[in-house]
C-alpha atoms as a PDB file:
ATOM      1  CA  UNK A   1       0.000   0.000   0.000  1.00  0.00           C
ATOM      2  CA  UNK A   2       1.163   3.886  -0.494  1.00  0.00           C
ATOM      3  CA  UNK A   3       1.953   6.001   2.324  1.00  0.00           C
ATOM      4  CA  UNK A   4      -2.043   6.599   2.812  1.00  0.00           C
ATOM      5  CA  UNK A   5      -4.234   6.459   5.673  1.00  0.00           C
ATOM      6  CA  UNK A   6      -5.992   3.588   5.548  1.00  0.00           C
ATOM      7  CA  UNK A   7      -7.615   2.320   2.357  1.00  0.00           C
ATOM      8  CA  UNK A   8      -9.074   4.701  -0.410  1.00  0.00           C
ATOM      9  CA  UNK A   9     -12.625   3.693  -0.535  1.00  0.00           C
ATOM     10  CA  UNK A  10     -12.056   4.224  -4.553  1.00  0.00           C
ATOM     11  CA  UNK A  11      -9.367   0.974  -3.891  1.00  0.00           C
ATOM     12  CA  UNK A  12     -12.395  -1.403  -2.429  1.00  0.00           C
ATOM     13  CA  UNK A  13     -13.572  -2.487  -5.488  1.00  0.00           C
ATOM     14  CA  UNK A  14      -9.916  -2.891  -7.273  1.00  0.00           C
ATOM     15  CA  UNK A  15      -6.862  -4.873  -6.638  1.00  0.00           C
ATOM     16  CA  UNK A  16      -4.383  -3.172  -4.330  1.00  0.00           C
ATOM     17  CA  UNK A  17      -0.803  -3.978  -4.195  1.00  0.00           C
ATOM     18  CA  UNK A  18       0.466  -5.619  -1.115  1.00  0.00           C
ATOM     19  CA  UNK A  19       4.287  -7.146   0.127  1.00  0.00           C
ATOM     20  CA  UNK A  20       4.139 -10.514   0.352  1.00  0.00           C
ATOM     21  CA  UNK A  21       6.859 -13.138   0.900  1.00  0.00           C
ATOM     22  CA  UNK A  22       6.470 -16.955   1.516  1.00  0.00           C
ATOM     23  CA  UNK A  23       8.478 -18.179   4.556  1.00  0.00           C
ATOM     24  CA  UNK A  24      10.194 -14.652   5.632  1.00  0.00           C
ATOM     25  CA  UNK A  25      12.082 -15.169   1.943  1.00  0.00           C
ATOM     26  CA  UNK A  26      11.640 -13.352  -1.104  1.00  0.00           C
ATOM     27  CA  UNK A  27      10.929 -16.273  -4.065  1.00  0.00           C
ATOM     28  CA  UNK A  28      11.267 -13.383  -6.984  1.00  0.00           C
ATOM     29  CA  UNK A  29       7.660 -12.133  -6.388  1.00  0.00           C
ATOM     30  CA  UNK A  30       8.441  -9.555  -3.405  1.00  0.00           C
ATOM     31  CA  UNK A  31       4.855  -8.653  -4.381  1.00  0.00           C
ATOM     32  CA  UNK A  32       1.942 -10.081  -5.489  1.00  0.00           C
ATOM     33  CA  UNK A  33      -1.579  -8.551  -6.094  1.00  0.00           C
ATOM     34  CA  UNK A  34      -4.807  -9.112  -4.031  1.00  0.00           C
ATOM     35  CA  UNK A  35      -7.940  -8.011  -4.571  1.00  0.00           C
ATOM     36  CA  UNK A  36     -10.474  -6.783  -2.083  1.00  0.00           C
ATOM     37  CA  UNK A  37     -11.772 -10.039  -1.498  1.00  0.00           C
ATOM     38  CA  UNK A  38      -8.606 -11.110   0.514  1.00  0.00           C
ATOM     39  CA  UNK A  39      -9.558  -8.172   3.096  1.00  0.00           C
ATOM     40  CA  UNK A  40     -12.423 -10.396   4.388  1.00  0.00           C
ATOM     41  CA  UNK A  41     -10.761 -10.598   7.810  1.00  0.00           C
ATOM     42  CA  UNK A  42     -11.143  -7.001   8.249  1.00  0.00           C
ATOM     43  CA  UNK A  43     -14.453  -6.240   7.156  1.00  0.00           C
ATOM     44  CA  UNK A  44     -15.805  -7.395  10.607  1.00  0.00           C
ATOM     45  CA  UNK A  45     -13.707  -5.506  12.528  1.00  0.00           C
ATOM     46  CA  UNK A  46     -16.406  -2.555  14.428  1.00  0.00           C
ATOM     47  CA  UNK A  47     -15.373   0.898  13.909  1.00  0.00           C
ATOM     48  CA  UNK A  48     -17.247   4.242  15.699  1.00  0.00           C
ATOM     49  CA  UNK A  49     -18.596   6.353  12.884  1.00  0.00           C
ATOM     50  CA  UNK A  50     -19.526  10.561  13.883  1.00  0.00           C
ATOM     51  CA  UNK A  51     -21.084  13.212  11.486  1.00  0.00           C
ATOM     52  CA  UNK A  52     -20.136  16.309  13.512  1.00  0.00           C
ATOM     53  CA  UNK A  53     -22.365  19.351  12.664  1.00  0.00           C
ATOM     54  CA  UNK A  54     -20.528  22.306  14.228  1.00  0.00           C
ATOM     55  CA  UNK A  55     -18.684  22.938  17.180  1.00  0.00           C
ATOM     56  CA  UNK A  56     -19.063  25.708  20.104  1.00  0.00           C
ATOM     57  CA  UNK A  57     -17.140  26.588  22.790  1.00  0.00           C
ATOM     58  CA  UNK A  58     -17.964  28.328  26.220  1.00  0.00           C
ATOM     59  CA  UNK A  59     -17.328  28.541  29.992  1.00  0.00           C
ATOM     60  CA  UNK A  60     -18.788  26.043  32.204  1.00  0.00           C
ATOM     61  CA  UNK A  61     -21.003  28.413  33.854  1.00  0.00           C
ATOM     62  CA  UNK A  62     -22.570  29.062  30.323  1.00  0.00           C
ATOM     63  CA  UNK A  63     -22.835  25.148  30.112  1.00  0.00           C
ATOM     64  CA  UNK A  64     -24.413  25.171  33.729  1.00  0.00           C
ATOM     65  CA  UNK A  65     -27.258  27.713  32.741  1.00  0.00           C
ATOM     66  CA  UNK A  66     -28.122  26.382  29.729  1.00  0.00           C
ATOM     67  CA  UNK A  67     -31.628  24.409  30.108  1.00  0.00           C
ATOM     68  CA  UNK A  68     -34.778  23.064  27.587  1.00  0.00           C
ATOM     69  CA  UNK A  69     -34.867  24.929  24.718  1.00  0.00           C
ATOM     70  CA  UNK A  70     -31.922  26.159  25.118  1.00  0.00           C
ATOM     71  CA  UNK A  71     -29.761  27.091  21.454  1.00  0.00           C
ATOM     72  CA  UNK A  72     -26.435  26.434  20.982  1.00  0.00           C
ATOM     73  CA  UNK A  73     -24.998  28.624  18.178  1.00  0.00           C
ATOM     74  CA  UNK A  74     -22.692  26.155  16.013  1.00  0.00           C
ATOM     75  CA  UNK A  75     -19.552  27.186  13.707  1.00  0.00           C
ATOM     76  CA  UNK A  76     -21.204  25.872  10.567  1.00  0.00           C
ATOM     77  CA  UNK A  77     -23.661  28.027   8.367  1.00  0.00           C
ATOM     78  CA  UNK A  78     -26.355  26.165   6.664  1.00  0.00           C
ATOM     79  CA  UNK A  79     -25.815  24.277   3.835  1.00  0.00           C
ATOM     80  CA  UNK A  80     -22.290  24.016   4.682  1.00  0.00           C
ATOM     81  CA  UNK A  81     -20.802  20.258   4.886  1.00  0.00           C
ATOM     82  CA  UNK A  82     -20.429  18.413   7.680  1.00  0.00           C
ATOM     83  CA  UNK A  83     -17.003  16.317   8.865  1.00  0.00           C
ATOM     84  CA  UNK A  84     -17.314  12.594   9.028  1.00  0.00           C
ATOM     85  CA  UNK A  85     -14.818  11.047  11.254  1.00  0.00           C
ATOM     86  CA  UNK A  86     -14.159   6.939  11.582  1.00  0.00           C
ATOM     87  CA  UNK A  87     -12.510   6.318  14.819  1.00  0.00           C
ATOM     88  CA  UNK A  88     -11.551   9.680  15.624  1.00  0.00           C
ATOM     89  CA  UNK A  89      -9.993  10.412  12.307  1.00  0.00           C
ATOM     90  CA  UNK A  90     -11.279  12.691   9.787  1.00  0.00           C
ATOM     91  CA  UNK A  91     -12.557  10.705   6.518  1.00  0.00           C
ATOM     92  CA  UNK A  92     -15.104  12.873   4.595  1.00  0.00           C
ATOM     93  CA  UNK A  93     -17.353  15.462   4.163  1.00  0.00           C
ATOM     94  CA  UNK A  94     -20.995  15.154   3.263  1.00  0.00           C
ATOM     95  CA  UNK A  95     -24.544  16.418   4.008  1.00  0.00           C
ATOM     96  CA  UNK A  96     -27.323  15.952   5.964  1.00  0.00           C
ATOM     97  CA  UNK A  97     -30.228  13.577   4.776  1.00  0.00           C
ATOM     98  CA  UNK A  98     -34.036  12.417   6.174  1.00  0.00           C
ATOM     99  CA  UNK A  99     -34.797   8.440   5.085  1.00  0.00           C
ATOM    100  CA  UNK A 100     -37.558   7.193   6.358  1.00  0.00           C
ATOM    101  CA  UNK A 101     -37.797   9.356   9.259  1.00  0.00           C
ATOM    102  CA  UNK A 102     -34.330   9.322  10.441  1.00  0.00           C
ATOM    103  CA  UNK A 103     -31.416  11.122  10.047  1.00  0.00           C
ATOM    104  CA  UNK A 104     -28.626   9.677   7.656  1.00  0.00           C
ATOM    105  CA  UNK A 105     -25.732  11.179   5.839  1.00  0.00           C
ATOM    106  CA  UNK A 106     -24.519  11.260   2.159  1.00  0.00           C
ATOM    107  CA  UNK A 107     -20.475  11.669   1.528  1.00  0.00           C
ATOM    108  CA  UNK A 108     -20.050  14.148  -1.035  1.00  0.00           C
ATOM    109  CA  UNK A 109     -15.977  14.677  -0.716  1.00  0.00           C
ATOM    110  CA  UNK A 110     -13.943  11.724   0.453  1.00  0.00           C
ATOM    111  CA  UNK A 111     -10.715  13.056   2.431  1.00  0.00           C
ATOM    112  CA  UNK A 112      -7.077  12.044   1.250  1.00  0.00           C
ATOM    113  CA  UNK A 113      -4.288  12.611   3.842  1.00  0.00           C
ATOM    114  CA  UNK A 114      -0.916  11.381   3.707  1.00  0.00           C
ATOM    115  CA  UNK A 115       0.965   9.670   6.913  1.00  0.00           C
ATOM    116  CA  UNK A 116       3.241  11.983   8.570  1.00  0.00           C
END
């Protein structure tokens, strides 16, 4: 794999290039391809997906007087994309959607960010 985080979700459906050597020793193929059906022992793996809609900060005694009904004035404007994070780590962008009365998300920019 390149010096990505984590897999491109472009790469799922597509063979991705990874080392591979029989016995600890290199038999002239240091690298062979597999495709995304060899990653079958991660796709159960749980991760913790957030779609965060603003942030705000204040003092705790504004968070102590702050009751029903209270609003909490966000950083975002309307219309404006929302971050999707996957365990923490910043992934995409997307938008706000209603199916069947609850609230989903659609990804309208995936994020690319290189390993530092």
């Amino acid at each position: 794999m390149s010096q990505k985080e984590g897999l491109d979700f472009e790469e799922l459906g597509q063979s991705v290039p990874v080392p591979f050597e029989e016995h600890g020793e290199s038999d002239g193929e240091d690298q062979r391809l597999r495709s995304a059906a060899d990653l079958d022992a991660v796709y159960d793996i749980p991760v913790q997906m957030s779609a965060v809609l603003g942030k705000a900060s204040m003092q705790v005694s504004q968070l102590l007087k702050l009751g029903r009904g209270a609003v909490v004035e966000l950083d975002r404007k309307v219309g404006e994309a929302i971050d999707i994070y996957v365990n923490n780590r910043l992934v995409a962008r997307g938008e706000v959607v209603v199916v069947d009365d609850r609230l989903g998300v659609t990804m309208t920019e995936i994020i690319k960010s290189d390993r530092g």
